[in-house]
C-alpha atoms as a PDB file:
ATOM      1  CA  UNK A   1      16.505  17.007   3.946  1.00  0.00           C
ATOM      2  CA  UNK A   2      13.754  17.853   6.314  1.00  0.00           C
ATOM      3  CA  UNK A   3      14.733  18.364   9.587  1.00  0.00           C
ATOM      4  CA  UNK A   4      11.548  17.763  11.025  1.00  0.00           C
ATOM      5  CA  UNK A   5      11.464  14.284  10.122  1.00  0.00           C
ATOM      6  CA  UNK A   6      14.978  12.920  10.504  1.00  0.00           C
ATOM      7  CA  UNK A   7      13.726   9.119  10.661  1.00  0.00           C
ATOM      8  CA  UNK A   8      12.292   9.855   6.982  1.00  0.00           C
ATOM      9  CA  UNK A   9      15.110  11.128   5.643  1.00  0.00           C
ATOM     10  CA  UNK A  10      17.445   8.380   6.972  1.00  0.00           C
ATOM     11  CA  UNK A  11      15.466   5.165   4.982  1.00  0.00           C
ATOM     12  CA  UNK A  12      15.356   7.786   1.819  1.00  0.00           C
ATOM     13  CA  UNK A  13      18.518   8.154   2.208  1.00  0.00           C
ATOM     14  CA  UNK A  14      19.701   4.533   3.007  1.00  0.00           C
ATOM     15  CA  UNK A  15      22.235   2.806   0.705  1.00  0.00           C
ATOM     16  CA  UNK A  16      20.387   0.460  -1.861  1.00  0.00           C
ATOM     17  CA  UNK A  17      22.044  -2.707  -0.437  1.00  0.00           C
ATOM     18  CA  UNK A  18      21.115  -2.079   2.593  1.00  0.00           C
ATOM     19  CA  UNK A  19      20.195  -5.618   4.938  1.00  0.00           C
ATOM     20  CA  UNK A  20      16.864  -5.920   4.801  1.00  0.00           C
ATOM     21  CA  UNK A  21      16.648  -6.038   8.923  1.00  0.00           C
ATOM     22  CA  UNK A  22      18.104  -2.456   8.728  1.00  0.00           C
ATOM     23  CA  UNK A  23      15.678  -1.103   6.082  1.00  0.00           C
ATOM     24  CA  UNK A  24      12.601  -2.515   8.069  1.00  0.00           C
ATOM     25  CA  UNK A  25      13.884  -0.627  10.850  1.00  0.00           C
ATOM     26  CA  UNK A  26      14.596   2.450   9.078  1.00  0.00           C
ATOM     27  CA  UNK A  27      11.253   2.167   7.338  1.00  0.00           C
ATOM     28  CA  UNK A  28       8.907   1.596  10.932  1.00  0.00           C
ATOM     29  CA  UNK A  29      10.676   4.154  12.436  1.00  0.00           C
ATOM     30  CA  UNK A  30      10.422   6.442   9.460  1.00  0.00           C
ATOM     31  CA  UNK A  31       6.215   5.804   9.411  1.00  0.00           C
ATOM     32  CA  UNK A  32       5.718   6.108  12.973  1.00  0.00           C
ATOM     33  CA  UNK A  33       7.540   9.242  12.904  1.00  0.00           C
ATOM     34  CA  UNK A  34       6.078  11.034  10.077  1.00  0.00           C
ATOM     35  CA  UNK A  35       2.445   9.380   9.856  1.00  0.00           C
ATOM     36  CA  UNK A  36       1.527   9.721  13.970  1.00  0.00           C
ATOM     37  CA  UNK A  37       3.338  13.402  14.265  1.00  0.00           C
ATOM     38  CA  UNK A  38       0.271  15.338  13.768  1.00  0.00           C
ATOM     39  CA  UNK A  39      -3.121  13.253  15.252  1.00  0.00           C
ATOM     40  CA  UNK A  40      -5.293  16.283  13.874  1.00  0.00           C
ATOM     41  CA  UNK A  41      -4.405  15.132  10.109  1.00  0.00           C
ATOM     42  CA  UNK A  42      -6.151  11.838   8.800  1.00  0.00           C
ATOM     43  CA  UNK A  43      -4.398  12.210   5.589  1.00  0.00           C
ATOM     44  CA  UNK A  44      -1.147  12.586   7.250  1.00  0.00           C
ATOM     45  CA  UNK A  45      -1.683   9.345   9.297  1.00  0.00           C
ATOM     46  CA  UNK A  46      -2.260   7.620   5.754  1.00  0.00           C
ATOM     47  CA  UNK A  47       1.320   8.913   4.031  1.00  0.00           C
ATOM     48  CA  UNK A  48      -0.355  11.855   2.760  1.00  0.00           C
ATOM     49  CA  UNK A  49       0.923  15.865   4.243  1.00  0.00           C
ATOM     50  CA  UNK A  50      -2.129  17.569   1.454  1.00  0.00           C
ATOM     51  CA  UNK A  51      -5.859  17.855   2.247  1.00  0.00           C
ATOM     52  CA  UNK A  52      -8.733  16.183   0.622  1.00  0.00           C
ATOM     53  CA  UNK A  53      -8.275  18.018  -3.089  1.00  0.00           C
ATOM     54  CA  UNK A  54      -4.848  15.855  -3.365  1.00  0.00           C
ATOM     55  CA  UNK A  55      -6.003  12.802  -1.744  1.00  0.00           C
ATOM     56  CA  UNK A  56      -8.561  12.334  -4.513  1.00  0.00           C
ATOM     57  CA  UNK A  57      -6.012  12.961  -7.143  1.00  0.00           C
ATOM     58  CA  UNK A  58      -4.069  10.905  -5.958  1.00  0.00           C
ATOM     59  CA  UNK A  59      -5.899   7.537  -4.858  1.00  0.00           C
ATOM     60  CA  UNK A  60      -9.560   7.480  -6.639  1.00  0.00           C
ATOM     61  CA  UNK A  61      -6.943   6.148  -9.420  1.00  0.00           C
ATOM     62  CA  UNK A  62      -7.085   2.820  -7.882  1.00  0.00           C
ATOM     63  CA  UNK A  63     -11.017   1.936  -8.854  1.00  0.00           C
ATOM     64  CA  UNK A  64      -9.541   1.672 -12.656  1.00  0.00           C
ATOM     65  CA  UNK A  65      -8.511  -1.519 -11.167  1.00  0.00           C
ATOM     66  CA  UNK A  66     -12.272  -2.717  -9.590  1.00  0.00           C
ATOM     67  CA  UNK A  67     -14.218  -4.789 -11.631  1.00  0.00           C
ATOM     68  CA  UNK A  68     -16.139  -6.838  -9.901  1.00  0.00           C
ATOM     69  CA  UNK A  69     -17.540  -7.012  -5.973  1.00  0.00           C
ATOM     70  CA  UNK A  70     -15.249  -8.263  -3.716  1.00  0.00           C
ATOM     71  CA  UNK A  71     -12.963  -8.368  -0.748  1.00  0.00           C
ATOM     72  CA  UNK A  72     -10.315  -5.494  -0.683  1.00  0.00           C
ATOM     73  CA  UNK A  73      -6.833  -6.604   1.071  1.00  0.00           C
ATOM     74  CA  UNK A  74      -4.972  -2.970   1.593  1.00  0.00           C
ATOM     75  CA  UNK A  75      -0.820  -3.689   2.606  1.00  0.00           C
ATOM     76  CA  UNK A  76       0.245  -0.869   4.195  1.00  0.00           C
ATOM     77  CA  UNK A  77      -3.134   0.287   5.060  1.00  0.00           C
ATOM     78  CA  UNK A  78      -2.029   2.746   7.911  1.00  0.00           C
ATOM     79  CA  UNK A  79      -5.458   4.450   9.702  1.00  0.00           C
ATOM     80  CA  UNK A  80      -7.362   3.019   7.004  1.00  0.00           C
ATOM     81  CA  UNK A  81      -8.397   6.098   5.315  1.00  0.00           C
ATOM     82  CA  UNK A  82      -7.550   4.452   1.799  1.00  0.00           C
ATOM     83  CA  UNK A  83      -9.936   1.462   2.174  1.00  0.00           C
ATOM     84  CA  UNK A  84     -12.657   4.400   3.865  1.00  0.00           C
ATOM     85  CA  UNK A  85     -12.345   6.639   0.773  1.00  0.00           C
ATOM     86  CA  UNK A  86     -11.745   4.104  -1.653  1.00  0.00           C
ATOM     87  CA  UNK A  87     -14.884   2.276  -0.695  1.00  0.00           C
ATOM     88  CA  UNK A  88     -16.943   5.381  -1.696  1.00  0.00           C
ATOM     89  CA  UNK A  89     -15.881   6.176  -4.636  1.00  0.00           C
ATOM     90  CA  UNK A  90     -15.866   2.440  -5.734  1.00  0.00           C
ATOM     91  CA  UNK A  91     -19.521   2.428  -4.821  1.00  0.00           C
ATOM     92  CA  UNK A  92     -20.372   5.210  -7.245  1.00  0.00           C
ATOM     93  CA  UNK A  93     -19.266   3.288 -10.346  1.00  0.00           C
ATOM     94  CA  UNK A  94     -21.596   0.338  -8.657  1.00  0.00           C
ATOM     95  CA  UNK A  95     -19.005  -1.507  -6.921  1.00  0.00           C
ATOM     96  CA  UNK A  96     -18.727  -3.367  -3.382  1.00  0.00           C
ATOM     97  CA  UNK A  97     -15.735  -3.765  -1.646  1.00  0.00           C
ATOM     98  CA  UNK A  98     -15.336  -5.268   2.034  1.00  0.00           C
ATOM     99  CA  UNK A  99     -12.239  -3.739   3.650  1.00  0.00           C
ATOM    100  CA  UNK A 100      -9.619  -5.801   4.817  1.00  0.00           C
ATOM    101  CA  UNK A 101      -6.003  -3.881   5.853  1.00  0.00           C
ATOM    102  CA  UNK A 102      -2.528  -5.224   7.127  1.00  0.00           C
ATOM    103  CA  UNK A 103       0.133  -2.678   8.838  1.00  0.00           C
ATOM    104  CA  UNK A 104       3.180  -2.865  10.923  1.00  0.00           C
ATOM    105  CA  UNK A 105       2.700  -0.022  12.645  1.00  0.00           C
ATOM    106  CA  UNK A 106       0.568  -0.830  16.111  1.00  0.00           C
ATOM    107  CA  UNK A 107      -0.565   2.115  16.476  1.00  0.00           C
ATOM    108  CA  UNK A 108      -1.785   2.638  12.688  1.00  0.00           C
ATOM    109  CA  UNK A 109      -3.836  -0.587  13.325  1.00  0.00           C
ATOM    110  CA  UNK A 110      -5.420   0.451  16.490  1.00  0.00           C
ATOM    111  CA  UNK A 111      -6.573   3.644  14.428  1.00  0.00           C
ATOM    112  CA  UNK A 112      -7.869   1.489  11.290  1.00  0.00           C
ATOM    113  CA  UNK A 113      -9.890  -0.399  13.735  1.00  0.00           C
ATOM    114  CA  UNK A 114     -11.066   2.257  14.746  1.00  0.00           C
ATOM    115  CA  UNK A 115     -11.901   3.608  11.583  1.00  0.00           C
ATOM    116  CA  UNK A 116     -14.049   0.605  11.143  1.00  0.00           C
ATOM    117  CA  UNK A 117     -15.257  -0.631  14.316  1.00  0.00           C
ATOM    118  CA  UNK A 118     -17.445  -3.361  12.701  1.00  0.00           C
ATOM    119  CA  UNK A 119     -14.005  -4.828  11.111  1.00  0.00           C
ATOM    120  CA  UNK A 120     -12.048  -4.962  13.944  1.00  0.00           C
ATOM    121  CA  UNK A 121     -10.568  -8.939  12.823  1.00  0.00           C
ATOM    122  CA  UNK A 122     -10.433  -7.573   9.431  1.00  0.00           C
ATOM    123  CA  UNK A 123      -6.970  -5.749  10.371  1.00  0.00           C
ATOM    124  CA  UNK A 124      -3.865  -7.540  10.869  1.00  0.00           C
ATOM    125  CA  UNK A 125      -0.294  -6.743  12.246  1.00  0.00           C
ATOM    126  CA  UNK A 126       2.378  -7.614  10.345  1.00  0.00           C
ATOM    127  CA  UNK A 127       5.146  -7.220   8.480  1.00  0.00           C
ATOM    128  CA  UNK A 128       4.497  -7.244   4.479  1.00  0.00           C
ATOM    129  CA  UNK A 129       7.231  -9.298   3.464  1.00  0.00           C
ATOM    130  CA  UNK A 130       7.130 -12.057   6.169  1.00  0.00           C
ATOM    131  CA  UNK A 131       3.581 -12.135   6.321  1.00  0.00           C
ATOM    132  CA  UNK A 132       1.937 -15.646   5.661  1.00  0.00           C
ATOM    133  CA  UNK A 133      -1.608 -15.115   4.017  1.00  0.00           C
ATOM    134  CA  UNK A 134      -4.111 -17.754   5.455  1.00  0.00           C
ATOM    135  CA  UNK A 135      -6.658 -16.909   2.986  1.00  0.00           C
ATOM    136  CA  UNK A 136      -7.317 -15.788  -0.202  1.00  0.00           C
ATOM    137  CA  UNK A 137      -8.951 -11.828  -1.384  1.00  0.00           C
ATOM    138  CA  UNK A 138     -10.416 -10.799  -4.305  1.00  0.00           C
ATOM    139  CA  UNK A 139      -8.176  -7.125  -4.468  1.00  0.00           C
ATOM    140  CA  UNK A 140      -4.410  -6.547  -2.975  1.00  0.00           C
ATOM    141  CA  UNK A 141      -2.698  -3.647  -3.140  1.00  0.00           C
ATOM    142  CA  UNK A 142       0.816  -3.630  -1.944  1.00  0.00           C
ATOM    143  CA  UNK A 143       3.517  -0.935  -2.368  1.00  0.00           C
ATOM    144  CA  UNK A 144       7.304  -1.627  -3.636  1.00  0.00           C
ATOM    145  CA  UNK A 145       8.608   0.456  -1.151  1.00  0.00           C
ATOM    146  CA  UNK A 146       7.866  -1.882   1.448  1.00  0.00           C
ATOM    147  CA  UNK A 147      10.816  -3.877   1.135  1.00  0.00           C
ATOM    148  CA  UNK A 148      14.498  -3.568   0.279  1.00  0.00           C
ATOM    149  CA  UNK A 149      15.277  -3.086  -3.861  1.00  0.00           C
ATOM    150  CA  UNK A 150      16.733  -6.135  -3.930  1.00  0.00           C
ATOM    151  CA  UNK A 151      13.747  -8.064  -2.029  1.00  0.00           C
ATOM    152  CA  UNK A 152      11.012  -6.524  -5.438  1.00  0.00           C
ATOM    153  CA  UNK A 153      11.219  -9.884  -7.594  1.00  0.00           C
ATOM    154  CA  UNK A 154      10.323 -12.148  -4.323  1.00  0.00           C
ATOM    155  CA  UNK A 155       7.885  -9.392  -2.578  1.00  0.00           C
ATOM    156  CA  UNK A 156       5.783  -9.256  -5.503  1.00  0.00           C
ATOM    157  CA  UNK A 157       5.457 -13.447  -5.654  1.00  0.00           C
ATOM    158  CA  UNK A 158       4.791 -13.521  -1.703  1.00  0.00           C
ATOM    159  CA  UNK A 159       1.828 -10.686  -2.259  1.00  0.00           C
ATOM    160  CA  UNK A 160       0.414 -12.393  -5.346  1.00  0.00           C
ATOM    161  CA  UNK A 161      -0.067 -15.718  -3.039  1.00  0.00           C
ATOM    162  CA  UNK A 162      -2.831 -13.676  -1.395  1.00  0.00           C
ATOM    163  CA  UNK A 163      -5.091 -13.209  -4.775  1.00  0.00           C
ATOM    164  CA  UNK A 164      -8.169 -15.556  -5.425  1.00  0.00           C
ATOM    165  CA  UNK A 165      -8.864 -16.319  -8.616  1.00  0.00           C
ATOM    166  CA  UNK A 166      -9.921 -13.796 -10.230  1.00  0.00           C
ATOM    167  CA  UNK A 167      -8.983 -11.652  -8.695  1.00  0.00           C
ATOM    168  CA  UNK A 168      -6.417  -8.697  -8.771  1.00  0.00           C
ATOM    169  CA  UNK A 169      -2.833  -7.628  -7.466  1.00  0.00           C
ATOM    170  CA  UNK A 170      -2.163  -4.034  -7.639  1.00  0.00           C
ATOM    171  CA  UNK A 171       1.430  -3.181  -7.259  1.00  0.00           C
ATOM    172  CA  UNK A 172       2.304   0.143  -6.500  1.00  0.00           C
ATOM    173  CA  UNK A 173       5.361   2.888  -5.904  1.00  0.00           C
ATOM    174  CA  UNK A 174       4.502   6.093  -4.247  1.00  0.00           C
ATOM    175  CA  UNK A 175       7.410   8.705  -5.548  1.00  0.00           C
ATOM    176  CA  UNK A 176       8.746  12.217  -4.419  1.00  0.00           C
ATOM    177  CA  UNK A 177       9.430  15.001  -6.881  1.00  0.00           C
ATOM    178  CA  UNK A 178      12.815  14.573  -6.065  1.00  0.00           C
ATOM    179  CA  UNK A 179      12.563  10.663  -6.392  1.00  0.00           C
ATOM    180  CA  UNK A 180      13.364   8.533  -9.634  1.00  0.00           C
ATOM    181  CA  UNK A 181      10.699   6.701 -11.239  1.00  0.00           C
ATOM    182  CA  UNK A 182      10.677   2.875 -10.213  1.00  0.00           C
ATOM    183  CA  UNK A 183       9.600   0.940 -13.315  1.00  0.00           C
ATOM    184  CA  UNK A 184       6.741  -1.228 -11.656  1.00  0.00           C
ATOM    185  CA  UNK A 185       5.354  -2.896 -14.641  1.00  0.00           C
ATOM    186  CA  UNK A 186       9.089  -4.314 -15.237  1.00  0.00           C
ATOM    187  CA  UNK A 187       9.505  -5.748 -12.163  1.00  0.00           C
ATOM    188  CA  UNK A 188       6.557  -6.956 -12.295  1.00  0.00           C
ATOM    189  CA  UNK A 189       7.522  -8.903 -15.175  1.00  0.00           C
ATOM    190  CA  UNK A 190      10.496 -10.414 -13.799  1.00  0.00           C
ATOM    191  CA  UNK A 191       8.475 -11.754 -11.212  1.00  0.00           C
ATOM    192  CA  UNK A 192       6.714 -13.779 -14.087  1.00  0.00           C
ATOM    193  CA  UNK A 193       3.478 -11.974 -14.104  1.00  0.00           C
ATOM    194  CA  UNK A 194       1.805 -10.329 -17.486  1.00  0.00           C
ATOM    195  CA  UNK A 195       0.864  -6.686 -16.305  1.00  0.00           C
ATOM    196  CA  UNK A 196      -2.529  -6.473 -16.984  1.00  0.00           C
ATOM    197  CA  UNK A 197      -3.402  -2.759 -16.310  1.00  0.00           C
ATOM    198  CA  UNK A 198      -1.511   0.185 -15.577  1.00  0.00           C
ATOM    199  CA  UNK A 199      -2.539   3.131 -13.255  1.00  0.00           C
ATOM    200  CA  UNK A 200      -0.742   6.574 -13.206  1.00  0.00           C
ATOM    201  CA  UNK A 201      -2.019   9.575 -10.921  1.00  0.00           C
ATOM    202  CA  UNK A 202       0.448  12.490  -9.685  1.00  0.00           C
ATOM    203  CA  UNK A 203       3.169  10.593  -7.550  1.00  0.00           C
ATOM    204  CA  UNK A 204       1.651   7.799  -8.450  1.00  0.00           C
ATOM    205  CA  UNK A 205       3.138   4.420 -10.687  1.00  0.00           C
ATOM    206  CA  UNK A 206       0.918   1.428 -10.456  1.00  0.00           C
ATOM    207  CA  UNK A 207       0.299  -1.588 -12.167  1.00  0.00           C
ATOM    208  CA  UNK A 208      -2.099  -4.555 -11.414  1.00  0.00           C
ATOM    209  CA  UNK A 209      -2.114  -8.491 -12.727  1.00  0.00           C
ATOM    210  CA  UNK A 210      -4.544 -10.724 -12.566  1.00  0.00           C
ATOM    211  CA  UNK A 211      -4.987 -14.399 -11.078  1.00  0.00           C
ATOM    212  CA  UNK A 212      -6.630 -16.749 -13.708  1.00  0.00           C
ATOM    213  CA  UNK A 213      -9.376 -17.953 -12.608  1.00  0.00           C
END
């Protein structure tokens, strides 16, 4: 337990059937808390406590799944330091991607936009799960942990609606080192979907499919 983060440790620590209306609370107040507590720390406001060393060790993983140019849709993009450093190193293997991010944090939005003042439409408010896509990207990356257990199966269809043909869903589950490992690529295929590619990275379990096109 960390008592400097109570709201954290309350959605780790919430029962697995928990309604989802509690867990989204649990889980806002848990990101607001942790991710805005220190405004010094860009890696902090994107989920991450290390400096730059561990932030490349443990997102550059995410270009394996980049293979053409293309519209980048991050869920749970936070200050948008993912889509910022992501967009770098995609462009040294020789590949373009526009940033697009979604968040239900306020606050994290206002800071995306303005981590990219030239996007400012490109950032939307929402909640993951009830979100309604009214277009189509070529990249999404979404994170399990973003919904209830029992809400997976159903999360992963709703994200998938949001891939053009194509094009690429990347699922993800950030984990502790005190945290089980969540097997992505079979939930994944309960949703229906062939995993396509599979992405590990310290902390990290990811998987993406792809949309025929």
């Amino acid at each position: 337990m960390n008592a400097q983060f109570p709201k954290r440790d309350r959605w780790r620590t919430l029962p697995s059937d928990s309604p989802r209306e509690v867990y989204f609370e649990a889980l806002h107040a848990s990101v607001s808390e942790f991710y805005l507590a220190d405004p010094a720390n860009p890696y902090q406001q994107s989920g991450r406590s290390g400096g730059a060393q561990r932030w490349e060790e443990t997102r550059r993983c995410f270009v394996q799944a980049l293979h053409w140019n293309g519209d980048f849709l991050d869920v749970g993009c936070a200050n948008g330091l993912l889509l910022q450093t992501l967009m770098s190193w995609a462009a040294e293997e020789g590949i373009v991607i526009r940033p697009y991010g979604l968040d239900f944090v306020p606050e994290l939005i206002e800071l995306a936009r303005t981590r990219f003042p030239n996007d400012l439409a490109s950032f939307i408010l929402a909640n993951a799960f009830d979100w309604i896509p009214t277009r189509q990207y070529d990249f999404v990356r979404t994170n399990l942990e973003y919904v209830p257990p029992a809400d997976h199966i159903e999360f992963v269809s709703r994200q998938f609606a949001a891939v053009a043909p194509g094009g690429r869903l990347i699922v993800c589950h950030y984990r502790n080192p005190d945290e089980p490992d969540v097997d992505v690529g079979g939930i994944v295929a309960q949703a229906g979907f062939p995993v396509a590619g599979r992405i590990e990275a310290p902390g990290v379990s990811a998987v993406w499919i792809e949309h025929p096109e």
